[in-house]
PDB file of N, CA and C in Angstrom:
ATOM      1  N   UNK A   1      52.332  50.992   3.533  1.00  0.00           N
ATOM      2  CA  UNK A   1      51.133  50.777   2.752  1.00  0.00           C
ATOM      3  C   UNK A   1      51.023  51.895   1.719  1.00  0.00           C
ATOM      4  N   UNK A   2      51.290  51.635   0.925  1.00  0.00           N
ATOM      5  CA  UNK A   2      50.458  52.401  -0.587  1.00  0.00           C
ATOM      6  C   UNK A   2      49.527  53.689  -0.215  1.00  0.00           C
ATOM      7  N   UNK A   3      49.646  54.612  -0.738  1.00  0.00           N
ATOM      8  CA  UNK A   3      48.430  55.428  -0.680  1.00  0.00           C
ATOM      9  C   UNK A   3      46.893  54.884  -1.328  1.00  0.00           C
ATOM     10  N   UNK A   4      45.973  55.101  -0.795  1.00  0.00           N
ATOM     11  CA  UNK A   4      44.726  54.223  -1.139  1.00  0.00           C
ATOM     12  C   UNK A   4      44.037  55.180  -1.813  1.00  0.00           C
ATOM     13  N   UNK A   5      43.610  54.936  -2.989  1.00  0.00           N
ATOM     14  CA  UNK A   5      42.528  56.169  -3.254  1.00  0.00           C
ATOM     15  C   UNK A   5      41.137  55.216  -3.445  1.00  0.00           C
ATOM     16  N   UNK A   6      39.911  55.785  -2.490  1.00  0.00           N
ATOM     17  CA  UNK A   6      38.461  55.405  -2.402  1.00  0.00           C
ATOM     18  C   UNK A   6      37.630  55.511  -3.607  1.00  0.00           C
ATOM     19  N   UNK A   7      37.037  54.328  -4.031  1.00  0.00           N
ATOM     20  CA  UNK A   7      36.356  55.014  -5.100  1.00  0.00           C
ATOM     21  C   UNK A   7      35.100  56.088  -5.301  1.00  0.00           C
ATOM     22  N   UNK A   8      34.579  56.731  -3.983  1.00  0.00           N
ATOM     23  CA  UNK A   8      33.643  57.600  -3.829  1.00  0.00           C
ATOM     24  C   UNK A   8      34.238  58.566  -2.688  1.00  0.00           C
ATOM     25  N   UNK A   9      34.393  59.676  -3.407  1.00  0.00           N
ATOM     26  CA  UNK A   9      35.144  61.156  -3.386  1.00  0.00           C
ATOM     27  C   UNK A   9      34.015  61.739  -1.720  1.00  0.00           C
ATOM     28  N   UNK A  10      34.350  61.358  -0.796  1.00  0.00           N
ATOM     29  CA  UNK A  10      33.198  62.459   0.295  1.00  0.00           C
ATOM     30  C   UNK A  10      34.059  63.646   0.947  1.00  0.00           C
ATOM     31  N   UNK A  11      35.070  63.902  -0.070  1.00  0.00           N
ATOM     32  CA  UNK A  11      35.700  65.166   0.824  1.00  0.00           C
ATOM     33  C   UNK A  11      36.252  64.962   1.962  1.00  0.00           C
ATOM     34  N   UNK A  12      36.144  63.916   2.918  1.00  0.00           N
ATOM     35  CA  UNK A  12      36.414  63.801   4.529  1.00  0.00           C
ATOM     36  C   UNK A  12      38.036  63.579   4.652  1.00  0.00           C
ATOM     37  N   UNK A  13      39.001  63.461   3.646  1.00  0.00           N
ATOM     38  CA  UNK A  13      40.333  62.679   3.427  1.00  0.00           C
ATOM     39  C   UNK A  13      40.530  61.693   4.090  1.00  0.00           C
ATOM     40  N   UNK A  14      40.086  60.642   4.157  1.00  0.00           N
ATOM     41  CA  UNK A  14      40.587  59.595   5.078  1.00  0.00           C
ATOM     42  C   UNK A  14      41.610  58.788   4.647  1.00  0.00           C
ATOM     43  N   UNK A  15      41.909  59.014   3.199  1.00  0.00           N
ATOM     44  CA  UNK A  15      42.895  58.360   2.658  1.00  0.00           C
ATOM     45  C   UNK A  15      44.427  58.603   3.125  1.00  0.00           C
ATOM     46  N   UNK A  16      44.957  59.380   3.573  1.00  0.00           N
ATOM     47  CA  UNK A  16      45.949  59.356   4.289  1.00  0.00           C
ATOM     48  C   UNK A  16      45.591  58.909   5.724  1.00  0.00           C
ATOM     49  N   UNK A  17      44.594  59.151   6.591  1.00  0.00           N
ATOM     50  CA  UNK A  17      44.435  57.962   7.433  1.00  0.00           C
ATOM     51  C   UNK A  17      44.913  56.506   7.334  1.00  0.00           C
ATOM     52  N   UNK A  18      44.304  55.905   6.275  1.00  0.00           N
ATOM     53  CA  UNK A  18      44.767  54.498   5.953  1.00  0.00           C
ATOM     54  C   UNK A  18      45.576  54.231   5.938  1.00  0.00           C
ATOM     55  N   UNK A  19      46.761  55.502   5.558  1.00  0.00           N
ATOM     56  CA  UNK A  19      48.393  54.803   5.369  1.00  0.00           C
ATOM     57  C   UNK A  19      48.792  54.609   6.939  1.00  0.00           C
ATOM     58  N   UNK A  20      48.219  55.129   7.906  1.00  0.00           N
ATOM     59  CA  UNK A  20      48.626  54.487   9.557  1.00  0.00           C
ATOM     60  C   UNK A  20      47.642  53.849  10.134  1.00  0.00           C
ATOM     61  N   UNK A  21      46.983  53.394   9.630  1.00  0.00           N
ATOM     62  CA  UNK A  21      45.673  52.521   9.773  1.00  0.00           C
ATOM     63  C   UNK A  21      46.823  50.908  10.439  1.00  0.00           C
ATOM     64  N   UNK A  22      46.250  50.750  11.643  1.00  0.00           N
ATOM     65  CA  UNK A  22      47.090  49.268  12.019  1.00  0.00           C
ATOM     66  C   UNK A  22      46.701  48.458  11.512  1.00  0.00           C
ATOM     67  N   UNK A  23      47.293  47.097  11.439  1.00  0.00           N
ATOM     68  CA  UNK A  23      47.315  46.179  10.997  1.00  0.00           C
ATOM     69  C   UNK A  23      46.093  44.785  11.652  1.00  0.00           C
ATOM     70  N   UNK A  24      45.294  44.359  10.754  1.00  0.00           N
ATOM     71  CA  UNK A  24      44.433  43.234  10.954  1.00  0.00           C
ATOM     72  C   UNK A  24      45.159  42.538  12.166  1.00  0.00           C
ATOM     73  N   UNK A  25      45.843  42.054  12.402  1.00  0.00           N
ATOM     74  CA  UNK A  25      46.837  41.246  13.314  1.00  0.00           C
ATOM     75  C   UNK A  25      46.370  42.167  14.954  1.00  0.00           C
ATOM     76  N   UNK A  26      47.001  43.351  14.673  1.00  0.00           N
ATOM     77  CA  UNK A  26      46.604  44.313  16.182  1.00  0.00           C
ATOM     78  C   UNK A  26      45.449  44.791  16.309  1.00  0.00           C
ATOM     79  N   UNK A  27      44.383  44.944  15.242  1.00  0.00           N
ATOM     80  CA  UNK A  27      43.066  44.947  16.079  1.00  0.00           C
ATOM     81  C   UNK A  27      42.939  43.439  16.223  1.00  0.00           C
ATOM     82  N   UNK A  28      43.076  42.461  16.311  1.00  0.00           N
ATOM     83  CA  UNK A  28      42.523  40.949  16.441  1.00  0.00           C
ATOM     84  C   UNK A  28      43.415  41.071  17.919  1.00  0.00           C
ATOM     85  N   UNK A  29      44.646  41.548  17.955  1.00  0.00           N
ATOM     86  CA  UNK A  29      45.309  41.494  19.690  1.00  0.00           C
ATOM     87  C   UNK A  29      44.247  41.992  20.658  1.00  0.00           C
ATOM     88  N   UNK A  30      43.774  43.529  19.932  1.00  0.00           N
ATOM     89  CA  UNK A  30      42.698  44.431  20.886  1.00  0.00           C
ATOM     90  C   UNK A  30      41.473  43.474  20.943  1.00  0.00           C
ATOM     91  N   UNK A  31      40.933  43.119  20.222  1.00  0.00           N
ATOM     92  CA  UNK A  31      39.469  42.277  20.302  1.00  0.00           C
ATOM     93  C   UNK A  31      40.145  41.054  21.443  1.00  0.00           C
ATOM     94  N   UNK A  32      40.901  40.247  21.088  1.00  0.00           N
ATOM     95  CA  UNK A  32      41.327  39.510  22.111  1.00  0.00           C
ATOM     96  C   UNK A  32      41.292  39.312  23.707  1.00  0.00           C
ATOM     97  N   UNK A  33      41.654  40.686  23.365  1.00  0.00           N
ATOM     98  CA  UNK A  33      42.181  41.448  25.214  1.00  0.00           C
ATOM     99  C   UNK A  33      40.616  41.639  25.485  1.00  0.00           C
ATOM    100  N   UNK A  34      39.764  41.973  24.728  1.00  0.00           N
ATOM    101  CA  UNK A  34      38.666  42.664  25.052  1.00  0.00           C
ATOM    102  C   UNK A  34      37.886  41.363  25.171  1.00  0.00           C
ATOM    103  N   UNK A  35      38.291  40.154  24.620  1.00  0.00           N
ATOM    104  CA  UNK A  35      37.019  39.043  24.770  1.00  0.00           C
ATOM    105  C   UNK A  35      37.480  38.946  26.371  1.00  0.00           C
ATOM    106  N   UNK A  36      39.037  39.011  26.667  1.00  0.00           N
ATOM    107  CA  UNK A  36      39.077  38.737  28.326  1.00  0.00           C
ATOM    108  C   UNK A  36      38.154  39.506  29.335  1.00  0.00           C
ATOM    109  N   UNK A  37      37.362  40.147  28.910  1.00  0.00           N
ATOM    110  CA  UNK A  37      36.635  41.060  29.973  1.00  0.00           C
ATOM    111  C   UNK A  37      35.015  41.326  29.780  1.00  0.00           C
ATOM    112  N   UNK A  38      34.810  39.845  28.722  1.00  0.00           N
ATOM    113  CA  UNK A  38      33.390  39.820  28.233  1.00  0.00           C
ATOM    114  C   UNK A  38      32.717  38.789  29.399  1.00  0.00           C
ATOM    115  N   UNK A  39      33.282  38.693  30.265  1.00  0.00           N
ATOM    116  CA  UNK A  39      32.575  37.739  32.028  1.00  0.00           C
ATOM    117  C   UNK A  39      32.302  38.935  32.591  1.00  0.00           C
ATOM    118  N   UNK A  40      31.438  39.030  33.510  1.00  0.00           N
ATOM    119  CA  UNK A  40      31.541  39.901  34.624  1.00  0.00           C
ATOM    120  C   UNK A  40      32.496  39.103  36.103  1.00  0.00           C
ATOM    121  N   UNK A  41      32.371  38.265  35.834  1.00  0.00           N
ATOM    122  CA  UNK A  41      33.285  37.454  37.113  1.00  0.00           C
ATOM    123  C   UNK A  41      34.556  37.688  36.880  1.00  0.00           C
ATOM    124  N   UNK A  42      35.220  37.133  35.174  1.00  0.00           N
ATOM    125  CA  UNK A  42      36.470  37.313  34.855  1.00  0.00           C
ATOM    126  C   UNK A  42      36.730  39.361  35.550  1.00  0.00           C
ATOM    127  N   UNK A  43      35.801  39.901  35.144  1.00  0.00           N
ATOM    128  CA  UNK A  43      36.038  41.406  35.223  1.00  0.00           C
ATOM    129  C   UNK A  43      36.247  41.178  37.229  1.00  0.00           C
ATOM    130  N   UNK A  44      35.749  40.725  37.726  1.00  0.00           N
ATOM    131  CA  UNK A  44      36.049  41.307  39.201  1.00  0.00           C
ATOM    132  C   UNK A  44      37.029  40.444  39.790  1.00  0.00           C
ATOM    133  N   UNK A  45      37.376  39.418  39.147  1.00  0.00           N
ATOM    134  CA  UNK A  45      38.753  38.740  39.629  1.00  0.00           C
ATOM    135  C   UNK A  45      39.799  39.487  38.991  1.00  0.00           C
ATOM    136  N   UNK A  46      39.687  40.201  37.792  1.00  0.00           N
ATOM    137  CA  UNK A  46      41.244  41.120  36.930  1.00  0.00           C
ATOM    138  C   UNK A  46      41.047  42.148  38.204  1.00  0.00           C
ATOM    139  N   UNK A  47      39.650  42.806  38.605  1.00  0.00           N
ATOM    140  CA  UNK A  47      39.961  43.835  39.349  1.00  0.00           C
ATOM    141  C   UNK A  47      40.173  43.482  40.547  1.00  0.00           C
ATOM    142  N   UNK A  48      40.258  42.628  40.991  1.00  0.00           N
ATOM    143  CA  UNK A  48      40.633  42.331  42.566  1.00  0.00           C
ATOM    144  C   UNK A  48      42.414  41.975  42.193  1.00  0.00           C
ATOM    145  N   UNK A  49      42.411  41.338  41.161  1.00  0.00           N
ATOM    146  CA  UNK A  49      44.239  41.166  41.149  1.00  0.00           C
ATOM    147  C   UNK A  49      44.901  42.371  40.949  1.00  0.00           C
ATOM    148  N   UNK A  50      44.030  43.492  40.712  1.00  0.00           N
ATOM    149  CA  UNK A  50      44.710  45.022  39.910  1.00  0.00           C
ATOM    150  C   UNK A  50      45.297  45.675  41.531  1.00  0.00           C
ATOM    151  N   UNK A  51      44.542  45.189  42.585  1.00  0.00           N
ATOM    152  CA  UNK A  51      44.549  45.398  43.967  1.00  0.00           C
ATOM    153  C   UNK A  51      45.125  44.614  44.854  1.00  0.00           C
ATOM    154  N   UNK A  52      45.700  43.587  44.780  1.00  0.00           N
ATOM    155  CA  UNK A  52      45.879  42.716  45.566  1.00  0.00           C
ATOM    156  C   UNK A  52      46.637  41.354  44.929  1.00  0.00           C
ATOM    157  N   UNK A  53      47.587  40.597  45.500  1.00  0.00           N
ATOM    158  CA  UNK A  53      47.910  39.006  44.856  1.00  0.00           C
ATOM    159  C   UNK A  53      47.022  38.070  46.153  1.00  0.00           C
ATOM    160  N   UNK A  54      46.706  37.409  45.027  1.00  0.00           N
ATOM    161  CA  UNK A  54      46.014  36.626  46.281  1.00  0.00           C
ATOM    162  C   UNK A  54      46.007  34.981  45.550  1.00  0.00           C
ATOM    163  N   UNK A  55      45.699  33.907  46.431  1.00  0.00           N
ATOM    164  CA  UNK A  55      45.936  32.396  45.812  1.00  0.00           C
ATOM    165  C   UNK A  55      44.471  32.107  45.270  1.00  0.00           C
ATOM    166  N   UNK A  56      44.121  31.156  45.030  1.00  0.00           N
ATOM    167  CA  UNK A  56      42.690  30.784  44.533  1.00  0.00           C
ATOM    168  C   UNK A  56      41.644  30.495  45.490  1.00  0.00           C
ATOM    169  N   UNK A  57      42.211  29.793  46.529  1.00  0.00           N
ATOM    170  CA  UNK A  57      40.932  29.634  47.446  1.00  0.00           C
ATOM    171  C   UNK A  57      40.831  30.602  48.012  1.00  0.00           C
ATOM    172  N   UNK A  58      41.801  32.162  47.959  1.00  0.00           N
ATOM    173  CA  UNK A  58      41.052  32.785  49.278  1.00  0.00           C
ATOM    174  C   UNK A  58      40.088  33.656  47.575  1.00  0.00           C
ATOM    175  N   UNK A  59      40.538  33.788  46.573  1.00  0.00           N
ATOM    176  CA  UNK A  59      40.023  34.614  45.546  1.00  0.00           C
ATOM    177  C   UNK A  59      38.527  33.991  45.239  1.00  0.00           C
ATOM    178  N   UNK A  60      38.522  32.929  45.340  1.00  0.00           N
ATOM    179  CA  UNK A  60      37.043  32.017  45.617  1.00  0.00           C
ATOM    180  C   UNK A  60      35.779  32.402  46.564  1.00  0.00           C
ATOM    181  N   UNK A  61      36.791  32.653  47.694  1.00  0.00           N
ATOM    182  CA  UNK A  61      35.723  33.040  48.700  1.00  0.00           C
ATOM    183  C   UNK A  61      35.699  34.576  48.687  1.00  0.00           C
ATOM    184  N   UNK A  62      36.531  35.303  48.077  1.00  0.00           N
ATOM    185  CA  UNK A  62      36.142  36.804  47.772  1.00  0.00           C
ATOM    186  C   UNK A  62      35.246  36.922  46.608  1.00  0.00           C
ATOM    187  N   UNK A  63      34.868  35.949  45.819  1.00  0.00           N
ATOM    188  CA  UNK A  63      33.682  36.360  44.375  1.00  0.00           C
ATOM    189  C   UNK A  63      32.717  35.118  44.596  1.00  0.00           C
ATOM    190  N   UNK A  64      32.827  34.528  45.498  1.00  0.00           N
ATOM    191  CA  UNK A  64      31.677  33.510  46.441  1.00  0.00           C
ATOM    192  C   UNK A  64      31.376  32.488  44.716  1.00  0.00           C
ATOM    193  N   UNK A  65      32.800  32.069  44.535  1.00  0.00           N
ATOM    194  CA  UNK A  65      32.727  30.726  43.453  1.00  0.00           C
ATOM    195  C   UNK A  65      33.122  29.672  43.791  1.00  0.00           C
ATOM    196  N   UNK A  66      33.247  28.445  42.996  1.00  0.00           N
ATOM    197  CA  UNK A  66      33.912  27.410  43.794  1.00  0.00           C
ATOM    198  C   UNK A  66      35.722  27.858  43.010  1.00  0.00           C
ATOM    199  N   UNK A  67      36.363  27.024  43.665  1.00  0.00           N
ATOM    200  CA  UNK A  67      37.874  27.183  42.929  1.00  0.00           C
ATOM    201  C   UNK A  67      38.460  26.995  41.058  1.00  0.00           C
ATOM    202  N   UNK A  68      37.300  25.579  41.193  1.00  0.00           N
ATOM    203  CA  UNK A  68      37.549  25.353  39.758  1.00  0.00           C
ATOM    204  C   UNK A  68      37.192  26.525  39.085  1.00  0.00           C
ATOM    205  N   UNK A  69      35.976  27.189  38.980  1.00  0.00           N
ATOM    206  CA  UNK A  69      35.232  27.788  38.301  1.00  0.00           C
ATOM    207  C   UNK A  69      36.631  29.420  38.261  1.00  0.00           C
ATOM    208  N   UNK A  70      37.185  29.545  39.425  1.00  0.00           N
ATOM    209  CA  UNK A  70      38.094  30.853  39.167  1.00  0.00           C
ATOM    210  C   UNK A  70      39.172  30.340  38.951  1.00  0.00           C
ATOM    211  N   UNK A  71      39.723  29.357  38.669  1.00  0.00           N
ATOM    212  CA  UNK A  71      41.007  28.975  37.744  1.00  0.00           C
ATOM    213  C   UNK A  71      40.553  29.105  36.753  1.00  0.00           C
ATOM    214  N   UNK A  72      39.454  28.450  36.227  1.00  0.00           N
ATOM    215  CA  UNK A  72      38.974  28.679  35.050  1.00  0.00           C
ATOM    216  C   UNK A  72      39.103  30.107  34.504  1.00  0.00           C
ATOM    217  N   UNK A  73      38.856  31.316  34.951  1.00  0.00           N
ATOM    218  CA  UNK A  73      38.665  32.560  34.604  1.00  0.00           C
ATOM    219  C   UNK A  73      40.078  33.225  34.852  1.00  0.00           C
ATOM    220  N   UNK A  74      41.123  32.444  35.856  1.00  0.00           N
ATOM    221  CA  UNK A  74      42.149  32.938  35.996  1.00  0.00           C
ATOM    222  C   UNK A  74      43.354  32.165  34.835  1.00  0.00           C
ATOM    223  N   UNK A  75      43.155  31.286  33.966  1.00  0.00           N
ATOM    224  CA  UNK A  75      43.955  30.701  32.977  1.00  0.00           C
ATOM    225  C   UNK A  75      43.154  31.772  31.695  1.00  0.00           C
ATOM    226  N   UNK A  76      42.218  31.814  32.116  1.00  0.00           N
ATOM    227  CA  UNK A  76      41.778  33.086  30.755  1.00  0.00           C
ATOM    228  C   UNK A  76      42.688  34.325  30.741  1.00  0.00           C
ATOM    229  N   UNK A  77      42.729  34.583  31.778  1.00  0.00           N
ATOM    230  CA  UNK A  77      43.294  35.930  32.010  1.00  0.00           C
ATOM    231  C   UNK A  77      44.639  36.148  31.822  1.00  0.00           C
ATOM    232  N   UNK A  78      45.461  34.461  31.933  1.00  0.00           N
ATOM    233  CA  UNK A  78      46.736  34.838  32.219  1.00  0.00           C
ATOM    234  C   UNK A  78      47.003  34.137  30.747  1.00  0.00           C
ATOM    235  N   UNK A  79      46.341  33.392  29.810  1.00  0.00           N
ATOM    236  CA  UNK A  79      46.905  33.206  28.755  1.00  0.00           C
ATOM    237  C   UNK A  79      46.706  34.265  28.019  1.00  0.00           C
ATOM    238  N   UNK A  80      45.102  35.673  28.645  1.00  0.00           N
ATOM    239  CA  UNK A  80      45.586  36.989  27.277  1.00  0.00           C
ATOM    240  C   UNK A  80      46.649  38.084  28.066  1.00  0.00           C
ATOM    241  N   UNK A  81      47.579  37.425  28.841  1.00  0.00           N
ATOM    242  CA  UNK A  81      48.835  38.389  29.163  1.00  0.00           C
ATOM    243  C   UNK A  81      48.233  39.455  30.242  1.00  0.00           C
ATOM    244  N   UNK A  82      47.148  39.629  31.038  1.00  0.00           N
ATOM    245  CA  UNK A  82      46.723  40.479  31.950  1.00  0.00           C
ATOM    246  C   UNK A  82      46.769  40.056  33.276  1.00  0.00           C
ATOM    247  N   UNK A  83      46.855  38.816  33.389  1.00  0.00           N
ATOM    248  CA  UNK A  83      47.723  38.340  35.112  1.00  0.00           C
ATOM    249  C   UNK A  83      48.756  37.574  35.183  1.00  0.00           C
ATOM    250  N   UNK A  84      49.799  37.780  35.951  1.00  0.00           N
ATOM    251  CA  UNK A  84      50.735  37.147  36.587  1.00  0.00           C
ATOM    252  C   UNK A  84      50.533  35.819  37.580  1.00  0.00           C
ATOM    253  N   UNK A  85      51.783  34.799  37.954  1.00  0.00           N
ATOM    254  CA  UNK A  85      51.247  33.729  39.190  1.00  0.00           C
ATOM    255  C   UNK A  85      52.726  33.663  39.100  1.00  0.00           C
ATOM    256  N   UNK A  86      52.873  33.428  40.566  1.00  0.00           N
ATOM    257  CA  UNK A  86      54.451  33.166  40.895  1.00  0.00           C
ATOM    258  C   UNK A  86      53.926  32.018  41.633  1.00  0.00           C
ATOM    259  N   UNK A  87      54.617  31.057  42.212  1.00  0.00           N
ATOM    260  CA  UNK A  87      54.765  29.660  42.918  1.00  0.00           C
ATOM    261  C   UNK A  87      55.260  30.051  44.211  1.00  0.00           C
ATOM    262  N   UNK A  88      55.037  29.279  45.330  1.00  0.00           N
ATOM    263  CA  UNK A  88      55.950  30.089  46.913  1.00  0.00           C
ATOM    264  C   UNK A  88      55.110  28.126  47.787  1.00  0.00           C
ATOM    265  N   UNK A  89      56.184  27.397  47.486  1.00  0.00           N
ATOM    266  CA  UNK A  89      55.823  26.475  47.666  1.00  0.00           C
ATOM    267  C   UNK A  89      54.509  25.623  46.509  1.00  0.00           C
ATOM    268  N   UNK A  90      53.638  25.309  47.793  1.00  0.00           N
ATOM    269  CA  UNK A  90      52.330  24.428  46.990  1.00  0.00           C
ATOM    270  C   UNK A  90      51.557  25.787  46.193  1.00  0.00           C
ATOM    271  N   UNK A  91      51.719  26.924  46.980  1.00  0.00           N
ATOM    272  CA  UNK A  91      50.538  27.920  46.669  1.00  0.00           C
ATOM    273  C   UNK A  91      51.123  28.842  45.375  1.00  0.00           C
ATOM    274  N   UNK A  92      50.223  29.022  44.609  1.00  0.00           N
ATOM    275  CA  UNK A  92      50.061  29.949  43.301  1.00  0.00           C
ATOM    276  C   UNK A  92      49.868  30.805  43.835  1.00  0.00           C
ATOM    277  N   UNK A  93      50.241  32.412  43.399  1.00  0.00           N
ATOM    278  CA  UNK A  93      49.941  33.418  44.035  1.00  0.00           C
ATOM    279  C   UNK A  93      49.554  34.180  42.692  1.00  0.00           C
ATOM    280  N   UNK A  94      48.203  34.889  42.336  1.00  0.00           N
ATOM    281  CA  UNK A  94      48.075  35.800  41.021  1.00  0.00           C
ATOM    282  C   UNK A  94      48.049  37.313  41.401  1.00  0.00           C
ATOM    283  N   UNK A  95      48.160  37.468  40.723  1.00  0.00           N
ATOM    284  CA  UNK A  95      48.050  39.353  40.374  1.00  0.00           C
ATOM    285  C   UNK A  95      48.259  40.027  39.183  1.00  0.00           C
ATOM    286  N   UNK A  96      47.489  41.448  38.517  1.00  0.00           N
ATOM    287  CA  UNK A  96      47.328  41.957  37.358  1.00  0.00           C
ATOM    288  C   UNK A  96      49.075  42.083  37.090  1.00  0.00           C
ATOM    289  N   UNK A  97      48.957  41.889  35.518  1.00  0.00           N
ATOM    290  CA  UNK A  97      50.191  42.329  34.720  1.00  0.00           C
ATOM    291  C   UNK A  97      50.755  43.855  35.421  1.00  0.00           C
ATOM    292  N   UNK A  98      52.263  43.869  35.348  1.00  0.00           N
ATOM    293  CA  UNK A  98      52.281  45.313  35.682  1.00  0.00           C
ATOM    294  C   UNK A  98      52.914  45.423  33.581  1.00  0.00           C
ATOM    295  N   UNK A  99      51.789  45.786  33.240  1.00  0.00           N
ATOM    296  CA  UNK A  99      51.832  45.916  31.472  1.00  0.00           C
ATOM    297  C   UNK A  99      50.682  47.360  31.365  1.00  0.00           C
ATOM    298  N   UNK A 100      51.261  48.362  30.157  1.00  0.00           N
ATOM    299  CA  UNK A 100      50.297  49.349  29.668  1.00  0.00           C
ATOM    300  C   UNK A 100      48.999  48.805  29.769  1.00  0.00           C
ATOM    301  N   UNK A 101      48.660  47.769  29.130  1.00  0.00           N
ATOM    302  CA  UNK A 101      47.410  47.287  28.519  1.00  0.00           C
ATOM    303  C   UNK A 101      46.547  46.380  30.065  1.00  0.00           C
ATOM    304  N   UNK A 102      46.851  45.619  30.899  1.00  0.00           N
ATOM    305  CA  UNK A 102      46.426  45.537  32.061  1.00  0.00           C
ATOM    306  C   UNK A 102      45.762  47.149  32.980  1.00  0.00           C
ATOM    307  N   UNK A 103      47.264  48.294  33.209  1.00  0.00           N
ATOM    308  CA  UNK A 103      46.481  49.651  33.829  1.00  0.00           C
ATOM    309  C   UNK A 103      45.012  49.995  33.271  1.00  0.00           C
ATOM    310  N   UNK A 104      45.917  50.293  31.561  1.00  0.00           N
ATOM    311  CA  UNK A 104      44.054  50.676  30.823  1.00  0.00           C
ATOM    312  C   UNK A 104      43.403  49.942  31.584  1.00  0.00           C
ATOM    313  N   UNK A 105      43.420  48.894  31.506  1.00  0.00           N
ATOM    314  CA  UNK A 105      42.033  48.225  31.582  1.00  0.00           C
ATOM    315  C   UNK A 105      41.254  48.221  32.583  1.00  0.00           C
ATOM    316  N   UNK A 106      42.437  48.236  34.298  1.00  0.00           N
ATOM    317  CA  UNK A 106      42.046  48.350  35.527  1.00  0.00           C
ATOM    318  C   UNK A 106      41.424  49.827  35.591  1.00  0.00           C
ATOM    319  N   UNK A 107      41.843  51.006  34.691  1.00  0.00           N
ATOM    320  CA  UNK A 107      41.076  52.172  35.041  1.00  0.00           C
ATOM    321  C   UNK A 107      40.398  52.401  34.257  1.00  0.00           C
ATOM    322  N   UNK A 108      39.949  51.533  32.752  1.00  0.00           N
ATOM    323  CA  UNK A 108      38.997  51.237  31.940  1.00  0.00           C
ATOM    324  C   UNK A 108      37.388  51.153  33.005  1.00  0.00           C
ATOM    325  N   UNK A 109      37.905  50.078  33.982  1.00  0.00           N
ATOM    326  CA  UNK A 109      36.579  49.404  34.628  1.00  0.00           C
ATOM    327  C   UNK A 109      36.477  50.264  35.692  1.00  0.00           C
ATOM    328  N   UNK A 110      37.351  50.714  36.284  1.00  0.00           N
ATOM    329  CA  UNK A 110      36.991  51.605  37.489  1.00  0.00           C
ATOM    330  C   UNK A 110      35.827  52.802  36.826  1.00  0.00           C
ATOM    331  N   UNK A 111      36.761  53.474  35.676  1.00  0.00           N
ATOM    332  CA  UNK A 111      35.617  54.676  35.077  1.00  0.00           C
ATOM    333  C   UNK A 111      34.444  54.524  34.591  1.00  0.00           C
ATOM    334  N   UNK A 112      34.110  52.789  34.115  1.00  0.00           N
ATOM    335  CA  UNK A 112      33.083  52.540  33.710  1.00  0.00           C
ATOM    336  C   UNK A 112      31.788  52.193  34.659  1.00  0.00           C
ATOM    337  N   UNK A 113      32.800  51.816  35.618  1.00  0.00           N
ATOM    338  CA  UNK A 113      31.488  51.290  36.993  1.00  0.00           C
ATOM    339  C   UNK A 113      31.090  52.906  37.560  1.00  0.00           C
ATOM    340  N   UNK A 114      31.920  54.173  37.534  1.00  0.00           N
ATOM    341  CA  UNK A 114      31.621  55.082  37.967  1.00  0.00           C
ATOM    342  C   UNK A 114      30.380  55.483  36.891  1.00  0.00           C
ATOM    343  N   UNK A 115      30.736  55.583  35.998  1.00  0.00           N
ATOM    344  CA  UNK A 115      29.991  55.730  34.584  1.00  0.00           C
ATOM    345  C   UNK A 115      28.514  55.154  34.945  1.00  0.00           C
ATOM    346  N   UNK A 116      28.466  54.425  34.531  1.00  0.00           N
ATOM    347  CA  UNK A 116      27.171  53.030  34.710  1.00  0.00           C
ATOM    348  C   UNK A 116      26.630  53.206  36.096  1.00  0.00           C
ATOM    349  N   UNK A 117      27.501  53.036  37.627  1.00  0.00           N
ATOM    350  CA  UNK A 117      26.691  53.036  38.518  1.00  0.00           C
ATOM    351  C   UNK A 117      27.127  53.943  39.794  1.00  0.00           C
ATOM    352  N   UNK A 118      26.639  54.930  39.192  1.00  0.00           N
ATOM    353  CA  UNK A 118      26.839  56.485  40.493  1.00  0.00           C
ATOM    354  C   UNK A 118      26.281  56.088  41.419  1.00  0.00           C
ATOM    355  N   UNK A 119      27.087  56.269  42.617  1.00  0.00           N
ATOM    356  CA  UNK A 119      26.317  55.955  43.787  1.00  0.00           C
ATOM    357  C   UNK A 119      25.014  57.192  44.095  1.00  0.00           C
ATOM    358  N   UNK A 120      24.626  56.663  45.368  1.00  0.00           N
ATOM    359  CA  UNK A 120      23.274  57.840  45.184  1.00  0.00           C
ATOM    360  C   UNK A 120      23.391  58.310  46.872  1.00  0.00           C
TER     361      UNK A 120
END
């Protein structure tokens, strides 16, 4: 990218910033990843897979949903690349990506629930 020059001078240089400024394309990846974790349900099924593989009906009765409703949240998850499913017969088995961007995220939410809700 070109060097950019701003048309209002504030001293701060950000103009060499811009020349490594990413690309429209990879913040739209980051917003993406980030709409996956705009549920609170989707958020405790990524964090129960960050811990565990487990199939749908028992992941159902661990977030007290019906099945449809956590396939539903589990095809979210696995079309933005943050869970896995292997086959072992009839049964689907899921669990978090082992990917950079899955960890963030599993210790994204861990620090944030510490954050938000200190125990007492």
């Amino acid at each position: 990218m070109p060097h950019t020059q701003l048309p209002h001078d504030h001293g701060q240089s950000i103009e060499q910033e811009l020349d490594h400024m990413p690309s429209v394309e990879d913040f739209q990846t980051v917003a993406d990843i980030f709409k996956q974790l705009g549920d609170g349900s989707r958020i405790r099924i990524f964090w129960l897979l960050c811990h565990c593989e487990e199939c749908v009906i028992n992941l159902s009765s661990m977030v007290s949903m019906s099945s449809p409703a956590v396939s539903h949240h589990l095809r979210q998850l696995k079309a933005g690349g943050l869970i896995v499913s292997r086959r072992e017969g009839k049964e689907v088995y899921y669990r978090a990506a082992e990917t950079d961007q899955a960890q963030l995220l599993h210790h994204m939410i861990e620090h944030l629930v510490e954050i938000a809700c200190p125990s007492e």
